[in-house]
Protein backbone atom coordinates (compact mmCIF):
# COMPACT_ATOMS: atom_id res chain seq x y z
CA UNK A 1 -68.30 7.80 -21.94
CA UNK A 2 -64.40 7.25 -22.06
CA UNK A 3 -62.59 8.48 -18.75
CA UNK A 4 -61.35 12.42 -19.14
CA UNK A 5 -57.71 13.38 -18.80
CA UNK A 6 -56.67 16.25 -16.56
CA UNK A 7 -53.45 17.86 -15.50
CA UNK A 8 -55.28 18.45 -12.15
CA UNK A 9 -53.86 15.38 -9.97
CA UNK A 10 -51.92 16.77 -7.46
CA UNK A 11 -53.01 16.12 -4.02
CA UNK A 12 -53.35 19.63 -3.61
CA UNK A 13 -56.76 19.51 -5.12
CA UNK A 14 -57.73 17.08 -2.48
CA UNK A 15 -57.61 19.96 0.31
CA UNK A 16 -59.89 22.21 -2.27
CA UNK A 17 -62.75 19.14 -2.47
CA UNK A 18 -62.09 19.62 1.35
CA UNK A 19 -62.77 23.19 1.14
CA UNK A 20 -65.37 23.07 -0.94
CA UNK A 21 -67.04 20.89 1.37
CA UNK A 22 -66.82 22.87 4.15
CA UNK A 23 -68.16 25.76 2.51
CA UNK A 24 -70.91 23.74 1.18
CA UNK A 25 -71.72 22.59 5.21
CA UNK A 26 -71.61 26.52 5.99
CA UNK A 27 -73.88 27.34 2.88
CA UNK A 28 -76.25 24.55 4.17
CA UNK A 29 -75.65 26.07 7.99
CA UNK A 30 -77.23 29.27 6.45
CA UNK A 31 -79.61 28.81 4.15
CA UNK A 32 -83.72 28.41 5.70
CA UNK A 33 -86.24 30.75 6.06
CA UNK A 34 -84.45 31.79 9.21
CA UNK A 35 -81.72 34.70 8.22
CA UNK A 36 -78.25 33.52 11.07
CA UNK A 37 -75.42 35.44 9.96
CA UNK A 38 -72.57 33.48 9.59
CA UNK A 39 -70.94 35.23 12.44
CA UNK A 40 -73.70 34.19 14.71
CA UNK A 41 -73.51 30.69 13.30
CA UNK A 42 -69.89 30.41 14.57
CA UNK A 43 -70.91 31.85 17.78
CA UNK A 44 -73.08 29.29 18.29
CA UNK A 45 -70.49 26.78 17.61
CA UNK A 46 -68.14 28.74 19.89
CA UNK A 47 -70.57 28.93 22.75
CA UNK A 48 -70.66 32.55 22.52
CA UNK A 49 -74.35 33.14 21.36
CA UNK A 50 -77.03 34.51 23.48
CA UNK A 51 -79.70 33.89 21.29
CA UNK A 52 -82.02 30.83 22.10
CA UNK A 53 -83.22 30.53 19.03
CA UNK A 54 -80.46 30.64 17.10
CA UNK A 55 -79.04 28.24 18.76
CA UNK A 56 -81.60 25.90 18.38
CA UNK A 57 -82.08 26.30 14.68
CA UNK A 58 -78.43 25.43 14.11
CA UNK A 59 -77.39 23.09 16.80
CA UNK A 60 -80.81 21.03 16.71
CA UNK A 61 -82.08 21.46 12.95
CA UNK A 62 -79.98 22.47 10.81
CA UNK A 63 -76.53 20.29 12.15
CA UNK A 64 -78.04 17.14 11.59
CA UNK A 65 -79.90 17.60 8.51
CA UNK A 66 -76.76 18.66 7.07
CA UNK A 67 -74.16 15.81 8.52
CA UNK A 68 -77.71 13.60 6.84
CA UNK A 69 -76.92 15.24 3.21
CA UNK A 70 -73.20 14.54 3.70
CA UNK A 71 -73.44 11.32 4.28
CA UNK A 72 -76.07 10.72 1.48
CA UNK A 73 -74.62 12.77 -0.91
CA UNK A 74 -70.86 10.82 0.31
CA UNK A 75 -72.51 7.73 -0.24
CA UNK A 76 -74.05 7.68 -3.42
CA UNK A 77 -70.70 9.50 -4.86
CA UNK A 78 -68.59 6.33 -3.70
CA UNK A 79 -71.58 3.61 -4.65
CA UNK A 80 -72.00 4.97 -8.12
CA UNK A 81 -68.05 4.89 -8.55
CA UNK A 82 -68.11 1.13 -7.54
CA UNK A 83 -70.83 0.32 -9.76
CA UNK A 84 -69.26 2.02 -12.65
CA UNK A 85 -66.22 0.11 -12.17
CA UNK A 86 -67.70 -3.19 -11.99
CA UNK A 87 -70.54 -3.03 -14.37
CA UNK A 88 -67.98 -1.46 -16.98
CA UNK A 89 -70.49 0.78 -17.36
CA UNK A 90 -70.42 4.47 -17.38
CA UNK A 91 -74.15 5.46 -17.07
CA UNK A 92 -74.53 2.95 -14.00
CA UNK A 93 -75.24 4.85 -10.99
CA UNK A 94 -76.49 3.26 -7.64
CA UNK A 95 -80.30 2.93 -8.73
CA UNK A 96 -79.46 0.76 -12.20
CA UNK A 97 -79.58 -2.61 -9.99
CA UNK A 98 -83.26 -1.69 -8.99
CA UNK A 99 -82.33 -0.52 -5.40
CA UNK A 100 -84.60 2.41 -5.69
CA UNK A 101 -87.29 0.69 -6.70
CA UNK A 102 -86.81 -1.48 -4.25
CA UNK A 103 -86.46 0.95 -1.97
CA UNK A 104 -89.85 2.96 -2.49
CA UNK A 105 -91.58 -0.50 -2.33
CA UNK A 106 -90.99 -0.72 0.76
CA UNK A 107 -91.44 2.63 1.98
CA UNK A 108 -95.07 3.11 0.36
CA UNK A 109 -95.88 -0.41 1.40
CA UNK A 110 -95.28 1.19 4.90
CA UNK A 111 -97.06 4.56 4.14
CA UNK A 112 -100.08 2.51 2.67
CA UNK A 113 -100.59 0.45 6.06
CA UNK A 114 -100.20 3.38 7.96
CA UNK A 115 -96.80 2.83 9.31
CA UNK A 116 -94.99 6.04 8.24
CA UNK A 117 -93.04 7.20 11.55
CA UNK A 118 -89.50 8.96 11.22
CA UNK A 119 -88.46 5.11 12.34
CA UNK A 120 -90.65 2.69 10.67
CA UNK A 121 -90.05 4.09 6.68
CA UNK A 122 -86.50 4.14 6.42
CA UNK A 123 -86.44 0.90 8.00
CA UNK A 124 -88.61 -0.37 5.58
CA UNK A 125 -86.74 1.40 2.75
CA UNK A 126 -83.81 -0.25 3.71
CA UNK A 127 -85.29 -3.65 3.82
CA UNK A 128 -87.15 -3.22 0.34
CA UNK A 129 -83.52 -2.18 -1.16
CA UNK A 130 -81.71 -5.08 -0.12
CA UNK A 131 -84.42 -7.38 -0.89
CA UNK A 132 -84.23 -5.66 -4.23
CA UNK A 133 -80.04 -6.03 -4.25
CA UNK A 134 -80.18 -9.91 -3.26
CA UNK A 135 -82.79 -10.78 -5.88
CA UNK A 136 -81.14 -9.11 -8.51
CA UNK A 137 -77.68 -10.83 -7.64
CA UNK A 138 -79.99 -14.29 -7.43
CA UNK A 139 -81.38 -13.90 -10.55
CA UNK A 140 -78.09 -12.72 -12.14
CA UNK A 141 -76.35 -15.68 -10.36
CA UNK A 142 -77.87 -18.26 -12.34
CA UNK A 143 -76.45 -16.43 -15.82
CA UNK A 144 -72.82 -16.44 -14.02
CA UNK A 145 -73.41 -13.21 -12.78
CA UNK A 146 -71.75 -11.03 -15.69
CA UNK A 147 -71.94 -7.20 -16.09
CA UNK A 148 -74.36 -8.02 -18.75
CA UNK A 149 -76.87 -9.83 -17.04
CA UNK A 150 -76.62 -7.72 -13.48
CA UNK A 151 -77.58 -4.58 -15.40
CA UNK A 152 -80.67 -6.67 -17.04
CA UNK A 153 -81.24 -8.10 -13.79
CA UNK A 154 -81.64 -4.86 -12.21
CA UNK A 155 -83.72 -3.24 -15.00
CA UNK A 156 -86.19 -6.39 -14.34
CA UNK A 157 -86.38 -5.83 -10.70
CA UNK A 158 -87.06 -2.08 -11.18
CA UNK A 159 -89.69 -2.76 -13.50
CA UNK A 160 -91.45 -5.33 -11.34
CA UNK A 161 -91.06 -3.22 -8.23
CA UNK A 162 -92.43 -0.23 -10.04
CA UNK A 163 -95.27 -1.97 -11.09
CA UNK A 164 -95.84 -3.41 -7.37
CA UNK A 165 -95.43 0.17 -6.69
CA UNK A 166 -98.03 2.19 -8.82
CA UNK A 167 -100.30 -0.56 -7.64
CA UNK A 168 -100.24 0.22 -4.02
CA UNK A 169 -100.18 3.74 -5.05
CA UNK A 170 -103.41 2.99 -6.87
CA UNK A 171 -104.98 1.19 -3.90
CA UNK A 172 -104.09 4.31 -1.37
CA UNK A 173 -106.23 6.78 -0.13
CA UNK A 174 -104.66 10.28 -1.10
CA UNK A 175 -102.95 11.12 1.90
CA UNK A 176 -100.79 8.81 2.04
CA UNK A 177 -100.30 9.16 -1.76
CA UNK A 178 -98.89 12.19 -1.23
CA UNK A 179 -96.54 11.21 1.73
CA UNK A 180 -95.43 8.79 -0.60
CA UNK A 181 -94.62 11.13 -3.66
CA UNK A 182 -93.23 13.71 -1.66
CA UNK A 183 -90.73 10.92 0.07
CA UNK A 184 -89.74 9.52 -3.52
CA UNK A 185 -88.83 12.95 -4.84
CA UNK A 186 -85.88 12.85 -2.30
CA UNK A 187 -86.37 14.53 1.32
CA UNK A 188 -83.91 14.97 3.69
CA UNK A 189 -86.16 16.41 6.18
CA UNK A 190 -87.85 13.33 7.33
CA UNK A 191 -84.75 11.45 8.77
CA UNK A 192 -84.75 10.85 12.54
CA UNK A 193 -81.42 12.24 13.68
CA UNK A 194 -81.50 9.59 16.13
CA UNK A 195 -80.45 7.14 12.85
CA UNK A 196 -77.51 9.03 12.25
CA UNK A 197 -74.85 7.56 14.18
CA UNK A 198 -75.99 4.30 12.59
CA UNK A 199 -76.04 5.64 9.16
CA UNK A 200 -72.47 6.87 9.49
CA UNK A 201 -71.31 3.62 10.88
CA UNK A 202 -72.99 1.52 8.33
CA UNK A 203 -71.84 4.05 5.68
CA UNK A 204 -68.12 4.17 7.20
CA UNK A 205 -68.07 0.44 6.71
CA UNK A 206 -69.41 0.38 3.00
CA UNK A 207 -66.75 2.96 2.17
CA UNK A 208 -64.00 1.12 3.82
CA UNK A 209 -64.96 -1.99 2.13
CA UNK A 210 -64.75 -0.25 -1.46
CA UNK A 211 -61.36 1.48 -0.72
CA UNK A 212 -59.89 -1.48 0.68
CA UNK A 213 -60.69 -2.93 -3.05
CA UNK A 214 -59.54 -0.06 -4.78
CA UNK A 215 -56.95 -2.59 -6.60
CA UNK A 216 -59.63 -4.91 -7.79
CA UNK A 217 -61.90 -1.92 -9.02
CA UNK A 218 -58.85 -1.06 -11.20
CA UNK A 219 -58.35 -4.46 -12.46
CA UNK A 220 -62.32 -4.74 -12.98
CA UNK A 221 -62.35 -1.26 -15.03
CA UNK A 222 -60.10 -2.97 -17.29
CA UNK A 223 -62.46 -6.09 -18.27
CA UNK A 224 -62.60 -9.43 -16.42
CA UNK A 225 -60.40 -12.07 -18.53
CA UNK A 226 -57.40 -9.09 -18.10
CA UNK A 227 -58.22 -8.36 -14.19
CA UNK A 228 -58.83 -12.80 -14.52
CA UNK A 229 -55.49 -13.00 -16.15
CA UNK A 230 -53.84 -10.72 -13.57
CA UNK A 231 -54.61 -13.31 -10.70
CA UNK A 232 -57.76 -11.59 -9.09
CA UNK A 233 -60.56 -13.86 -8.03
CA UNK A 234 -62.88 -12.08 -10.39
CA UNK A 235 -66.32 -13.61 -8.74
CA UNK A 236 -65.62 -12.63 -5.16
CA UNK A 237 -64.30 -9.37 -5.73
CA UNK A 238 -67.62 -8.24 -7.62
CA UNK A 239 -69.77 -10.07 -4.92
CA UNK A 240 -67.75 -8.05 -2.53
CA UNK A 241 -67.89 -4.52 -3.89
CA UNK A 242 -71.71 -4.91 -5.24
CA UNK A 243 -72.52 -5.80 -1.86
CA UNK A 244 -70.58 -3.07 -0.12
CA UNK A 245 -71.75 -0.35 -2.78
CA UNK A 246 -75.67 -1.76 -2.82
CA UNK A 247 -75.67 -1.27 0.97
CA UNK A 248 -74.55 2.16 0.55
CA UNK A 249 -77.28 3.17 -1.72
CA UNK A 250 -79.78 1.17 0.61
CA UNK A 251 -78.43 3.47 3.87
CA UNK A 252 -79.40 6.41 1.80
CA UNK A 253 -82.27 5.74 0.02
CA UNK A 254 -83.47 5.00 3.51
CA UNK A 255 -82.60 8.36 5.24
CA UNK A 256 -83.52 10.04 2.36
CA UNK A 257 -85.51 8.79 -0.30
CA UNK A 258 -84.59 8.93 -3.81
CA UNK A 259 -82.12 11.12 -4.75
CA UNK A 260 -81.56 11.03 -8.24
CA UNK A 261 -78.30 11.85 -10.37
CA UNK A 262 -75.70 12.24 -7.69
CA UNK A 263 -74.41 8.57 -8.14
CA UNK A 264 -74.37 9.01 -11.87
CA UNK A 265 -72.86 12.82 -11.96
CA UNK A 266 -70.39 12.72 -9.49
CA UNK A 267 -67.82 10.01 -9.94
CA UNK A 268 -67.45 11.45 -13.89
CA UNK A 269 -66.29 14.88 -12.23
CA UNK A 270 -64.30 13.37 -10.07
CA UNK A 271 -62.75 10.81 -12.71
CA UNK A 272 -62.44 14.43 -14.92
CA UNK A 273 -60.52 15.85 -12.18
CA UNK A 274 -58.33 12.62 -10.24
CA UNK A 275 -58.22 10.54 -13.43
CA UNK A 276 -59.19 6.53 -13.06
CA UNK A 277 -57.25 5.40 -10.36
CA UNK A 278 -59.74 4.52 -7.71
CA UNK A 279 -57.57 4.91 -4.40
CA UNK A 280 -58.10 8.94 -5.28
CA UNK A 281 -61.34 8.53 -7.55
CA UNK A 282 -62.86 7.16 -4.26
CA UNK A 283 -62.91 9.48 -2.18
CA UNK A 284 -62.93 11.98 -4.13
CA UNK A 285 -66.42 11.04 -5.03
CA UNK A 286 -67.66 10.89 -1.87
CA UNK A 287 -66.57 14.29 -1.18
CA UNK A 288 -67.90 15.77 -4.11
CA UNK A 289 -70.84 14.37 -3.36
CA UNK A 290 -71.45 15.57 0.18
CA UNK A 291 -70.60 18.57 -1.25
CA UNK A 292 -73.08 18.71 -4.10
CA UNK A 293 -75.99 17.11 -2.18
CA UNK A 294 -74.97 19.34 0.84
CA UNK A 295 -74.99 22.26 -1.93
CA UNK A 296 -78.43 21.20 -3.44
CA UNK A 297 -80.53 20.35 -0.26
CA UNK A 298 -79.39 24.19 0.46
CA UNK A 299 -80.70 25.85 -2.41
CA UNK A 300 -84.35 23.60 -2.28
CA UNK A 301 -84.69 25.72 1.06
CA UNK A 302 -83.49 28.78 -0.22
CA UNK A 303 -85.41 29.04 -3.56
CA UNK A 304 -88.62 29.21 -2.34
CA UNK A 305 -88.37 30.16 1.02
CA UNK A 306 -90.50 29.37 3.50
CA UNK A 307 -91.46 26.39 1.45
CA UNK A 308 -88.67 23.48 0.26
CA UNK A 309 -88.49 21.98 -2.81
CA UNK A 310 -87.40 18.07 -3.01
CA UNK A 311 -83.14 17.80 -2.92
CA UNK A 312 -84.25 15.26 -5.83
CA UNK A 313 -85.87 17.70 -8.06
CA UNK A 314 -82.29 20.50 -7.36
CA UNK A 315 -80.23 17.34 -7.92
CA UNK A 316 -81.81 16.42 -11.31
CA UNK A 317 -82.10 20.13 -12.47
CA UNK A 318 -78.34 20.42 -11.65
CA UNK A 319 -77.11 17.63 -12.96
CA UNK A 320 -78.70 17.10 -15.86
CA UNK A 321 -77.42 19.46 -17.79
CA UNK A 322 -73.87 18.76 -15.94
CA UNK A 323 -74.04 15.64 -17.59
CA UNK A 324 -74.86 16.29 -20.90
CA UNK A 325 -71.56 18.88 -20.59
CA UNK A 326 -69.58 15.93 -19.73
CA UNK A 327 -70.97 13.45 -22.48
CA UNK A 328 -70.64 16.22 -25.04
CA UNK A 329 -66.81 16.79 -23.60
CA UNK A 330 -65.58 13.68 -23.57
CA UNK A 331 -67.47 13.33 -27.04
CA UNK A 332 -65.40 15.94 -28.47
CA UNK A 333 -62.31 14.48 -27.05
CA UNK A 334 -62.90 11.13 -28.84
């Protein structure tokens, strides 16, 4: 898909992503089995509310499950962005390189010994996805590490990992089976909010890393012997940014299992709405993503309240279709 053209660059439309965000964090505030009028919700912010309850709903559950699908949905925006960029490749999104199935490796391998505590499975999500991210960039490594063969690369990890997968799947009893399928539909409910200040600090430093490389990214979108030609050390900056967006992806497949189409979806709105340049394209994918996922993981409570539906299932029935309305836009553009 070519990059869209819109009038719609003026930084004004960076304070609307910011509103939209925070309407999306109110919507998420609100929406649970539990009815809080917004009014109250502010009063609990404010100190003003009586009700115990309340209080605890919003300050203790609801708070940190949405700051969780901010930073996920921030996360994958930016990572799928990067790997867009430097694949040259606009259906990459941050599960192409295998990560997820690298990812869900580890965390059924956990489930399937028993070890499926709020600490012990993102941990071992984490460590599955970067195994997954430094055997793909090994394997790639000995074919000089093009676009080409880091896509492939990926595809063969994913394939391997599923396979590892399904067979541990196959060996489990059926609790744990389910654990496991209702973790790689995307949850955000099973995060221990004490991880979040070191998701945010790990995800503040991916981010900074990409944005800090914005130039490169735009020199990389434009193929390597021109970004080569143009005096950028085309090896290290890829290294670089696949290892700054892979750890992204890694952070939030770990706090929140996989959560499909956000990586791929996002950074083509954005790119429809800030044009290519990645200093804006940046963040403004990883605040359209908060605000999506933030957005989503509200409606999977809403929908069929008291139970949830997985975020992953909302995200891939939302963007979907979003997609194919950008492919068949930019196809009629063409």
């Amino acid at each position: 898909m070519r990059a869209l053209t819109t009038p719609f660059r003026s930084p004004a439309w960076l304070l609307i992503l910011t509103g939209c965000l925070l309407l999306a964090f109110g919507f998420s505030l609100w929406a649970g089995p539990l009815r809080i009028p917004f009014t109250d919700i502010l009063a609990v912010f404010f100190g003003t509310e009586t009700d115990a309850a309340q209080s605890t709903v919003v300050l203790k559950i609801r708070l940190p499950r949405a700051v969780l699908a901010a930073l996920v949905g921030a996360s994958l925006g930016s990572a799928g962005c990067a790997f867009q960029a430097v694949l040259r490749n606009p259906l990459a999104d941050p599960y192409v390189l295998g990560v997820s199935g690298g990812a869900a490796l580890g965390a059924v391998a956990a489930i399937s010994l028993g070890f499926a505590s709020a600490m012990i499975l993102p941990a071992a999500a984490f460590v599955g996805a970067i195994g997954a991210l430094a055997l793909v960039y090994w394997v790639a490594r000995a074919h000089r590490s093009t676009p080409h063969t880091l896509i492939l690369s990926g595809v063969m990890v994913g394939s391997f990992a599923a396979a590892l997968l399904l067979f541990l799947l196959w060996l489990a009893p059926s609790d744990p089976v389910r654990s496991a399928i209702f973790w790689l539909a995307g949850n955000l409910s099973l995060a221990d909010p004490n991880l979040l200040p070191w998701a945010m600090a790990w995800s503040t430093l991916g981010f900074a890393v990409l944005w800090l490389h914005f130039p490169a990214l735009d020199l990389l979108t434009q193929g390597e012997e021109v970004a080569a030609d143009l005096g950028l050390a085309v090896g290290r900056a890829r290294l670089l940014v696949f290892v700054a967006a892979g750890a992204l992806t890694a952070c939030a497949v770990a706090m929140a299992g996989l959560v499909g189409f956000v990586g791929l979806v996002v950074p083509h709105a954005a790119r429809l709405l800030w044009g290519p340049g990645h200093r804006r394209l940046l963040p403004a994918s990883a605040l359209l993503g908060a605000a999506f996922l933030l957005a989503a993981d509200a409606v999977s409570r809403q929908i069929l309240a008291p139970a949830e539906v997985p975020v992953g299932v909302v995200t891939a029935l939302l963007g979907a279709p979003f997609f194919l309305y950008l492919l068949r836009r930019s196809e009629g553009g063409a």
